[in-house]
Protein backbone atom coordinates (compact mmCIF):
# COMPACT_ATOMS: atom_id res chain seq x y z
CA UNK A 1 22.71 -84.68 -8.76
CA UNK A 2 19.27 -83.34 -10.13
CA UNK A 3 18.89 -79.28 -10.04
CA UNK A 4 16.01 -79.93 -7.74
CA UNK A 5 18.37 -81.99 -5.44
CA UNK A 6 21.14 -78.77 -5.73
CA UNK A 7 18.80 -76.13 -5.10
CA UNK A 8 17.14 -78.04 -1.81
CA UNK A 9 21.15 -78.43 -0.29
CA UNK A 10 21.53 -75.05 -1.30
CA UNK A 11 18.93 -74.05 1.46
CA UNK A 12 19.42 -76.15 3.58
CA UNK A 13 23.07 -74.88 3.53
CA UNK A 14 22.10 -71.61 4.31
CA UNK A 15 19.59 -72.43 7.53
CA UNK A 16 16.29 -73.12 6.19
CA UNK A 17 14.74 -75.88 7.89
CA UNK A 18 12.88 -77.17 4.96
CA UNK A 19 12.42 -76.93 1.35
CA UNK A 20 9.76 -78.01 -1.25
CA UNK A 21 8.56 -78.16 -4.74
CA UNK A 22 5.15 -77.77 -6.15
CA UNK A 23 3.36 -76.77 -9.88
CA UNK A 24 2.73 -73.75 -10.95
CA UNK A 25 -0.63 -74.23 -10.95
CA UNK A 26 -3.54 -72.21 -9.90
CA UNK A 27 -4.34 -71.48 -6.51
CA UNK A 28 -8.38 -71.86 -7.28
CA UNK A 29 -9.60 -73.07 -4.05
CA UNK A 30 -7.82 -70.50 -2.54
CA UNK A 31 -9.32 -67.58 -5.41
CA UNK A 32 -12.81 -68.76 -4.38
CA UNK A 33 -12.60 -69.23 -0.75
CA UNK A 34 -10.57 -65.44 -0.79
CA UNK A 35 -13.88 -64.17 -3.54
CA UNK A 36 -16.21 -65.79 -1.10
CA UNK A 37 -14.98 -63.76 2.07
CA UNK A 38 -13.93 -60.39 -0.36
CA UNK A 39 -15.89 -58.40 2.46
CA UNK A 40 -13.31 -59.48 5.42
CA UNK A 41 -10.40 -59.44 2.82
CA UNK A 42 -10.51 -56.64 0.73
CA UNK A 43 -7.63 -54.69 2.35
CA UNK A 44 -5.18 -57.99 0.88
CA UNK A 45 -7.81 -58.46 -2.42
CA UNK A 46 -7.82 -54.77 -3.37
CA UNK A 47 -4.68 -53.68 -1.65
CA UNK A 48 -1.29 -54.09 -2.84
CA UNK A 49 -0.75 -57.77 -2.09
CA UNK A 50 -3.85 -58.45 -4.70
CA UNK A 51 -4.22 -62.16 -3.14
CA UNK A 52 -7.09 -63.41 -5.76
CA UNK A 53 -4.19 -62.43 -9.08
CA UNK A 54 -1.67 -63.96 -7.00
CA UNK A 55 -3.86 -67.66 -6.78
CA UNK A 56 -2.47 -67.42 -10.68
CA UNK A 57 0.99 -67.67 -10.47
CA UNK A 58 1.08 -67.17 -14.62
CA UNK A 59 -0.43 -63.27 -13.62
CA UNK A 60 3.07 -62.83 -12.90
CA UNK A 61 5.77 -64.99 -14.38
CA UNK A 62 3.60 -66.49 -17.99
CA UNK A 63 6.82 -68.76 -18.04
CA UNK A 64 6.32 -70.17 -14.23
CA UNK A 65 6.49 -73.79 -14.18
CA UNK A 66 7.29 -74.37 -10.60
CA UNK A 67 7.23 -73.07 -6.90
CA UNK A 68 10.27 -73.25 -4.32
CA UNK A 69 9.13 -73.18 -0.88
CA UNK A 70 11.69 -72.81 2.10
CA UNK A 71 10.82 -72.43 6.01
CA UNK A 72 12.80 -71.11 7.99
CA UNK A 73 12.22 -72.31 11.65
CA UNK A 74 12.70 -69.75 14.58
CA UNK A 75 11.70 -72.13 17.44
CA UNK A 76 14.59 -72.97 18.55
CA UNK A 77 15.63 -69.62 20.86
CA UNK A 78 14.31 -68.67 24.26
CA UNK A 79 12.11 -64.99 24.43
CA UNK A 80 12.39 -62.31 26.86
CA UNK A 81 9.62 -62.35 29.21
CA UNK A 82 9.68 -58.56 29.05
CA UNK A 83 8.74 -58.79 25.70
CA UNK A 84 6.68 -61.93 25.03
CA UNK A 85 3.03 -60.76 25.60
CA UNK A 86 3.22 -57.67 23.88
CA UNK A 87 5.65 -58.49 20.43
CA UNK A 88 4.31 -61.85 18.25
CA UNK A 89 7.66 -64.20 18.30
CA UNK A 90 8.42 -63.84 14.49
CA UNK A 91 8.59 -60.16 14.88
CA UNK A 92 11.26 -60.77 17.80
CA UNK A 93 13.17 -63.42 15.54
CA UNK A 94 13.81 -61.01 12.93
CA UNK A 95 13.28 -63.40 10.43
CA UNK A 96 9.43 -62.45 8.47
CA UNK A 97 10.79 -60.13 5.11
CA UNK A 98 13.96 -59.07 7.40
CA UNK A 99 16.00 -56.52 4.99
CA UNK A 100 18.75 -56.90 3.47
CA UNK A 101 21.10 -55.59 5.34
CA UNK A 102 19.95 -57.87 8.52
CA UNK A 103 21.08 -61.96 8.27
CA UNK A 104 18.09 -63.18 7.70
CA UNK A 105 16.82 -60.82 4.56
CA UNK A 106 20.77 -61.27 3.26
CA UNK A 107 20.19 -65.16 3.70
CA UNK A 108 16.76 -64.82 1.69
CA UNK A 109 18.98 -62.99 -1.05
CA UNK A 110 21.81 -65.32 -1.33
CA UNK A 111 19.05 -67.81 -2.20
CA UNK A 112 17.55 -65.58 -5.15
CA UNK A 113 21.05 -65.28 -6.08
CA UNK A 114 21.92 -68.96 -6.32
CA UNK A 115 18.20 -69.59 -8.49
CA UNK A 116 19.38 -66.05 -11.07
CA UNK A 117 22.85 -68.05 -11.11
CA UNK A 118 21.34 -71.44 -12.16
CA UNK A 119 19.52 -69.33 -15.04
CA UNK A 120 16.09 -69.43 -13.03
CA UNK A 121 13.55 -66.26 -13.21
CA UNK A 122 12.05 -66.51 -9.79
CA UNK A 123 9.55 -64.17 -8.25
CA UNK A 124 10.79 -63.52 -4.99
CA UNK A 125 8.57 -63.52 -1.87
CA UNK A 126 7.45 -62.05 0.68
CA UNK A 127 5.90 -59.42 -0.45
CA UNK A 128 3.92 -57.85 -3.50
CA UNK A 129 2.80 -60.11 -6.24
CA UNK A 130 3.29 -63.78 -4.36
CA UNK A 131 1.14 -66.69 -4.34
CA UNK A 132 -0.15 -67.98 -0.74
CA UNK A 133 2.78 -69.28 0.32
CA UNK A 134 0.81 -71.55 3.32
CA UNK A 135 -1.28 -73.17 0.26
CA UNK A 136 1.99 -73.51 -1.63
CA UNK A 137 3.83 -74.67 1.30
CA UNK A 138 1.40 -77.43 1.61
CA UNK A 139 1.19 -78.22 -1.68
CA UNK A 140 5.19 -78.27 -2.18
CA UNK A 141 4.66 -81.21 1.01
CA UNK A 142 6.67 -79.50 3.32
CA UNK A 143 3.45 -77.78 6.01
CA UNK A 144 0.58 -78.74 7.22
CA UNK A 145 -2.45 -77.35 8.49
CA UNK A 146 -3.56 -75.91 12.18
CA UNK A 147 -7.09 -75.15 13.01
CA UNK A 148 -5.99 -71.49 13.78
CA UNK A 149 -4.76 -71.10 10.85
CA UNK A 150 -1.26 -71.06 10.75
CA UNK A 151 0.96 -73.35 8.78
CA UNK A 152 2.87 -76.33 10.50
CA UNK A 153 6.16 -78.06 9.84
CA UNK A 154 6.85 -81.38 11.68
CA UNK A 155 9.76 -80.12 13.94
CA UNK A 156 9.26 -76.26 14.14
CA UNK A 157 5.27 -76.16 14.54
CA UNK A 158 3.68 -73.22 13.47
CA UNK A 159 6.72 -70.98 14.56
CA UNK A 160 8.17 -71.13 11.08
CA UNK A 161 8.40 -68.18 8.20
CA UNK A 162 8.08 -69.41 4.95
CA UNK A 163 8.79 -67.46 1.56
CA UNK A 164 7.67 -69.03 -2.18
CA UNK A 165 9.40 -68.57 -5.46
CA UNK A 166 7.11 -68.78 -7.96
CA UNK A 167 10.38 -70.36 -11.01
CA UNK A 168 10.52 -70.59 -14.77
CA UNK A 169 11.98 -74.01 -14.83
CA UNK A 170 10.72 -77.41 -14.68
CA UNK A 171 11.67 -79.04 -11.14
CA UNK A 172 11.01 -82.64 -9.65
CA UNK A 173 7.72 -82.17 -7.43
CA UNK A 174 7.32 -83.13 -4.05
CA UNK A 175 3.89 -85.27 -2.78
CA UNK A 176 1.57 -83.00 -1.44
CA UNK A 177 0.58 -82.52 2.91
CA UNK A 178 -2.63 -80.54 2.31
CA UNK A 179 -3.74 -82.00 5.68
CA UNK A 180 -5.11 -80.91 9.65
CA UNK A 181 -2.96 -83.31 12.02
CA UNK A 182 -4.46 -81.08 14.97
CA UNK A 183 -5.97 -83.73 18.01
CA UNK A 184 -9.69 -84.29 17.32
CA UNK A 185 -12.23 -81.87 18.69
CA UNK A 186 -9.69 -79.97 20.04
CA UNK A 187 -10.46 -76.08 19.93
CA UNK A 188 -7.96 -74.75 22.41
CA UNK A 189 -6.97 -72.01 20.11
CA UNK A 190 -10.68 -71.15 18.73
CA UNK A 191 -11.70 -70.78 22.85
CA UNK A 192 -8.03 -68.83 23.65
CA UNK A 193 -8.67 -66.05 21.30
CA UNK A 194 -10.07 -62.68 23.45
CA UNK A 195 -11.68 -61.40 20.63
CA UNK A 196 -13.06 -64.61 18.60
CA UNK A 197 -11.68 -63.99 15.59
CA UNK A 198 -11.58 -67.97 14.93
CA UNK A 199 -13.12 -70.65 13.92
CA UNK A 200 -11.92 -73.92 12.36
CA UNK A 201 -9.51 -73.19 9.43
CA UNK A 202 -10.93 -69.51 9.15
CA UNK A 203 -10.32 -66.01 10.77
CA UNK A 204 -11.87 -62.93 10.90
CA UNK A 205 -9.42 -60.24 10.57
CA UNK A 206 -11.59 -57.49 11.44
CA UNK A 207 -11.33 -59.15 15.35
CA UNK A 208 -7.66 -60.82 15.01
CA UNK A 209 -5.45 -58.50 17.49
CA UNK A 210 -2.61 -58.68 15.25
CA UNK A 211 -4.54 -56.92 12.21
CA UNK A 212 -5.51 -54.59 14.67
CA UNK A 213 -1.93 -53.93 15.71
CA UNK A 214 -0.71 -53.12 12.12
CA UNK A 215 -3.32 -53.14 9.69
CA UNK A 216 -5.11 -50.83 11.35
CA UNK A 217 -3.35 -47.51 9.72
CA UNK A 218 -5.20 -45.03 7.29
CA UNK A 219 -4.43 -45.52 3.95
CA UNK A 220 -2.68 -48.98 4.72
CA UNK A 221 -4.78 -50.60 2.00
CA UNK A 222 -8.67 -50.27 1.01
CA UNK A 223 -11.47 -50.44 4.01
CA UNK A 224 -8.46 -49.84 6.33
CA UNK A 225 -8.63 -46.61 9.00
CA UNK A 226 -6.63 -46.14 12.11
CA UNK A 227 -9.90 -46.96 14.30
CA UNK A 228 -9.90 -49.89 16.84
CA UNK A 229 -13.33 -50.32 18.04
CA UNK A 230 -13.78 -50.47 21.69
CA UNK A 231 -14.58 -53.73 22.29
CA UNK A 232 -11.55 -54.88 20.47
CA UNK A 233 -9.44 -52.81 22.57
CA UNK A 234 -10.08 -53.66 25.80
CA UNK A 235 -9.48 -57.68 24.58
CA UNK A 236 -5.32 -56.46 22.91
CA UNK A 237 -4.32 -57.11 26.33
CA UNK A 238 -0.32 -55.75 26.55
CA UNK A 239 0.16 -56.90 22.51
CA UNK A 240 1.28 -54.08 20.44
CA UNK A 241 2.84 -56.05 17.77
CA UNK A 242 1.41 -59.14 16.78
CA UNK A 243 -0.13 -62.04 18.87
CA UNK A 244 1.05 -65.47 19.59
CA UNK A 245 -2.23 -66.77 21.85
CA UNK A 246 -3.72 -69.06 19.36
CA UNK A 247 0.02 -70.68 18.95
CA UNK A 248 0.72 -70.90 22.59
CA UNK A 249 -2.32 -72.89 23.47
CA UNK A 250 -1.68 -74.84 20.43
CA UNK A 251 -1.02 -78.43 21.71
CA UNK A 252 1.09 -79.05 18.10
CA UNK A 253 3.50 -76.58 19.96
CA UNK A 254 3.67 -77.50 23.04
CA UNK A 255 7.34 -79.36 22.94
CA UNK A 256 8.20 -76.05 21.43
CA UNK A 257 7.10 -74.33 23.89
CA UNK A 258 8.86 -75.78 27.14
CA UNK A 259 12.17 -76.80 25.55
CA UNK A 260 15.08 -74.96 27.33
CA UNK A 261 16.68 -72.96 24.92
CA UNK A 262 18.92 -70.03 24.80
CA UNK A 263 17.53 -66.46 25.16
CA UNK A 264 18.97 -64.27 21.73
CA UNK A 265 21.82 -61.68 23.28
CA UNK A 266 20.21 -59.19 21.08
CA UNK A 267 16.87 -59.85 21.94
CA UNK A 268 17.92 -59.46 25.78
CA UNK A 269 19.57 -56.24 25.08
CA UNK A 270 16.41 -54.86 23.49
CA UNK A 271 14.16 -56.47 26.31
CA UNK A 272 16.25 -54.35 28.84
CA UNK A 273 15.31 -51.69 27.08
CA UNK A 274 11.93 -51.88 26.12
CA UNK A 275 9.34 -50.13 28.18
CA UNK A 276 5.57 -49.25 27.24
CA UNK A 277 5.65 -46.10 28.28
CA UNK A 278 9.24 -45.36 26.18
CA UNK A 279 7.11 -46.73 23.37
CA UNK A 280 4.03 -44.17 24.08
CA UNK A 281 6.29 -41.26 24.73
CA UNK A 282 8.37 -42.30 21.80
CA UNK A 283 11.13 -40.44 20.60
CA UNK A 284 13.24 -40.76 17.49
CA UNK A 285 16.35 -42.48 19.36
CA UNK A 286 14.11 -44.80 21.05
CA UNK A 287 12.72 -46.13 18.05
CA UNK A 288 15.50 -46.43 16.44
CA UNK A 289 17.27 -48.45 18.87
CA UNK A 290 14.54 -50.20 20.23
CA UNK A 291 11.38 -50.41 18.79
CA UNK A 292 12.62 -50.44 14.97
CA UNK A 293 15.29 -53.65 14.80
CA UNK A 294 12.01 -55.92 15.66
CA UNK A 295 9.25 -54.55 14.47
CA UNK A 296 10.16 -53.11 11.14
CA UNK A 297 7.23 -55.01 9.27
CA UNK A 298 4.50 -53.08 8.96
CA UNK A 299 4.47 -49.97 11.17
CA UNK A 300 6.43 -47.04 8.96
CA UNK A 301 4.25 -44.19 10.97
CA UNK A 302 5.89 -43.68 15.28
CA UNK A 303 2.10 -42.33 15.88
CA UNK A 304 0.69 -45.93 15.48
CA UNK A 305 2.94 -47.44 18.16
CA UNK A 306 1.80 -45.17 20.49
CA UNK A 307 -1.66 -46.46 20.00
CA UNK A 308 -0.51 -49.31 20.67
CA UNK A 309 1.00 -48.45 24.11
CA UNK A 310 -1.93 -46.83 24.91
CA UNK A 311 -4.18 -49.27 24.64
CA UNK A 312 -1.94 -51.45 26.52
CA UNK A 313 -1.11 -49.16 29.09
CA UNK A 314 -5.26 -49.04 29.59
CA UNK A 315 -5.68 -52.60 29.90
CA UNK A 316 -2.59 -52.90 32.41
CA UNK A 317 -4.92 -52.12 35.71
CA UNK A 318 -2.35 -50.22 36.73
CA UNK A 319 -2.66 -46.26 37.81
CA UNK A 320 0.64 -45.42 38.15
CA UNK A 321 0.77 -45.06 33.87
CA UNK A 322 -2.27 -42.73 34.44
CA UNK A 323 1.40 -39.50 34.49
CA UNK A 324 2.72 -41.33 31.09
CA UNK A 325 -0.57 -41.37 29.86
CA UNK A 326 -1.80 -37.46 30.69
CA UNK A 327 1.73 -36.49 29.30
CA UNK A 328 0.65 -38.28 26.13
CA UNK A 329 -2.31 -35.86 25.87
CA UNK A 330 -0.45 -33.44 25.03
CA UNK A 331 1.03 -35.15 22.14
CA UNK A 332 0.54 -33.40 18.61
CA UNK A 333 -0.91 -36.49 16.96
CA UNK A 334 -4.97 -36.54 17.38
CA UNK A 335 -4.64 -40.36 17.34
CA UNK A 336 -2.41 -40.47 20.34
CA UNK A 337 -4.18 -37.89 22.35
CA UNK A 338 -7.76 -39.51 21.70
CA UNK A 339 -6.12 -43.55 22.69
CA UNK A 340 -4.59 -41.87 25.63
CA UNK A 341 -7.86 -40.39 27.23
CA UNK A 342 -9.12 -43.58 26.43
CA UNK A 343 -6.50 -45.50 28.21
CA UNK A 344 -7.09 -42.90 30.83
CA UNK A 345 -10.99 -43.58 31.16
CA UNK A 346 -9.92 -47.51 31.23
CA UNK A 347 -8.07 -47.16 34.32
CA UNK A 348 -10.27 -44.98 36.37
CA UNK A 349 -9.81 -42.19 39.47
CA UNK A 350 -9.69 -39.07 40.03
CA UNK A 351 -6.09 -38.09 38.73
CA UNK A 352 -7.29 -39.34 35.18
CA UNK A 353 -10.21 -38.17 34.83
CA UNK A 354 -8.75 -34.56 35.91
CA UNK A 355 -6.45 -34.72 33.04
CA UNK A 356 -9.15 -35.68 30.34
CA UNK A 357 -11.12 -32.86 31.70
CA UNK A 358 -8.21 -30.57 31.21
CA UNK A 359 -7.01 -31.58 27.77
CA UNK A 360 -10.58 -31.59 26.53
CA UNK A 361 -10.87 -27.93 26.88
CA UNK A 362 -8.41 -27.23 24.77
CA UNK A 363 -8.60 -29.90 22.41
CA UNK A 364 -9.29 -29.20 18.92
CA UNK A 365 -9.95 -32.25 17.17
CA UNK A 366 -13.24 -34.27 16.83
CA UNK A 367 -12.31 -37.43 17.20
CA UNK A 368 -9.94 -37.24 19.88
CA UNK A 369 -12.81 -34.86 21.50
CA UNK A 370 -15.07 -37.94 20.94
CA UNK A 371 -12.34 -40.15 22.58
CA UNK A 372 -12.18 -37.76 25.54
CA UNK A 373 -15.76 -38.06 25.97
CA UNK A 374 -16.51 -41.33 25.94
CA UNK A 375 -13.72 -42.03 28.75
CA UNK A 376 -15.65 -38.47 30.55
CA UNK A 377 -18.83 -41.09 30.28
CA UNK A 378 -17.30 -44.14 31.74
């Protein structure tokens, strides 16, 4: 049996759905079409992920001869109502750069363990320093393309994480897939999105609710700030984490989608839990039981989920928040107590707009002043 052959069982042994092989070779359609939107992109071009130097796998590895892809498919599970809507699916699954010490960033291990044991240098991904892994996915024949975007395998759709190792070893290639099987004309997910961050094959970030969830942090990487516009806000719906629209529509997906599968115990025990007004009156113990064992990705600062909730709590329609959300003016984070007010001006009456009026008399901080009276002006 062919290394190649050994390493793909390997994988497949441990749960990935599908493995492939590609070159080493540059990434330059991807470097150009990344230098040609730098505006939209800087915060991955300049930031620490430095996407245009990671197009050139030799930037990294001068040895790398070859690229491992695996995919992990999380399809195959039911999701809690309570929390689908407001938490992105791979978030829930636990399964997008998972640490080690949960199953799926110990199975991601094993696997770099296996390669180091075969005598491979790999370059482990996700995370700093790693090619595109949807342009080496598709190159290594194992993905194709959607027109929102995401990456597709034939049996999981686009509900699939997939991590590259960029190798030092010569492997046996697999035929390339760099292809868009979506139905013609079809433009479901461009005409889903609230905020229309899409058009065929490209996204603007800027608009996508997901960067807006977690990107959306100051000093999270260059251009970024903690501001949501307005108009963006009032389109995030109940998400807080992520946002599966553009999948869901997604006619690829739909046998995905309404298959009867088993709801995750876990999951269930955290759905029982979870509560948008827990998350914008957060408390240590609550995100550490709740909040942190799915959505340990991206959001290291408890002041940026209750943004979140905010927002959400605004575009819920529903008044009976409007207590949850005065309490939250009292909060000592600026950002919490400016999102709140505007949650607060979102929802209307007399009860919230008493309690802006109140906590902008004593409140000290411009923004959140400018917050509390643009909600005043509503």
């Amino acid at each position: 049996m062919s290394l190649t052959q050994e390493i793909k069982d390997f994988a497949l042994d441990l749960g990935y759905s599908d493995v492939g092989v590609t070159t080493a070779d540059p990434f330059t359609w991807f470097a150009e079409e990344m230098e040609s939107r730098r505006e939209a992109y800087r915060w991955i071009i300049d930031g620490r992920l430095r996407m245009i130097e990671s197009a050139t796998p030799t930037n990294f590895i001068p040895e790398a001869k070859s690229i491992i892809v695996i995919a992990f498919d999380f399809s195959e599970e039911a999701f809690p109502p309570e929390l689908v809507g407001k938490i992105g699916r791979i978030y829930q699954a636990r399964c997008y750069n998972a640490p080690l010490t949960r199953i799926n960033g110990a199975r991601r291990q094993l696997f770099v363990d296996y390669l180091e044991k075969q005598g491979i240098r790999v370059m482990p991904g996700p995370g700093v320093k790693n090619v595109p892994e949807r342009m080496a996915a598709a190159r290594a024949g194992i993905t194709t393309f959607g027109r929102n975007n995401f990456a597709y395998t034939k049996d999981a759709g686009s509900f699939v994480v997939l991590t590259a190792f960029t190798a030092d070893v010569e492997l046996e290639y697999d035929e390339p897939s760099i292809e868009a099987p979506c139905p013609k004309n079809c433009r479901l997910c461009i005409d889903a999105c609230p905020t229309g961050a899409l058009e065929p094959f490209k996204l603007n970030p800027r608009k996508c609710i997901a960067y807006n969830c977690f990107s959306t942090q100051d000093d999270y990487a260059p251009t970024a700030t903690s501001y949501i516009p307005p108009e963006i806000r009032e389109k995030m719906g109940s998400w807080i984490h992520g946002c599966d629209i553009c999948q869901e529509v997604c006619p690829r997906n739909r046998p995905h989608l309404k298959a009867k599968f088993p709801v995750n115990k876990f999951l269930s025990r955290i759905a029982e839990q979870f509560d948008l007004r827990k998350v914008l009156l957060l408390t240590g113990e609550y995100y550490e039981t709740v909040l942190r064992p799915v959505m340990y990705n991206y959001i290291h600062d408890n002041k940026y989920f209750q943004r979140n909730a905010a927002i959400a709590l605004g575009n819920s329609g529903d008044r009976s928040h409007v207590p949850y959300l005065s309490q939250a003016l009292e909060d000592p984070e600026s950002l919490v107590r400016g999102y709140s007010a505007w949650a607060l001006g979102r929802l209307g009456g007399e009860e919230a707009r008493a309690a802006i009026e109140k906590a902008f008399s004593r409140e000290t901080d411009e923004s959140a002043k400018g917050e509390m009276e643009a909600a005043l002006a509503t």
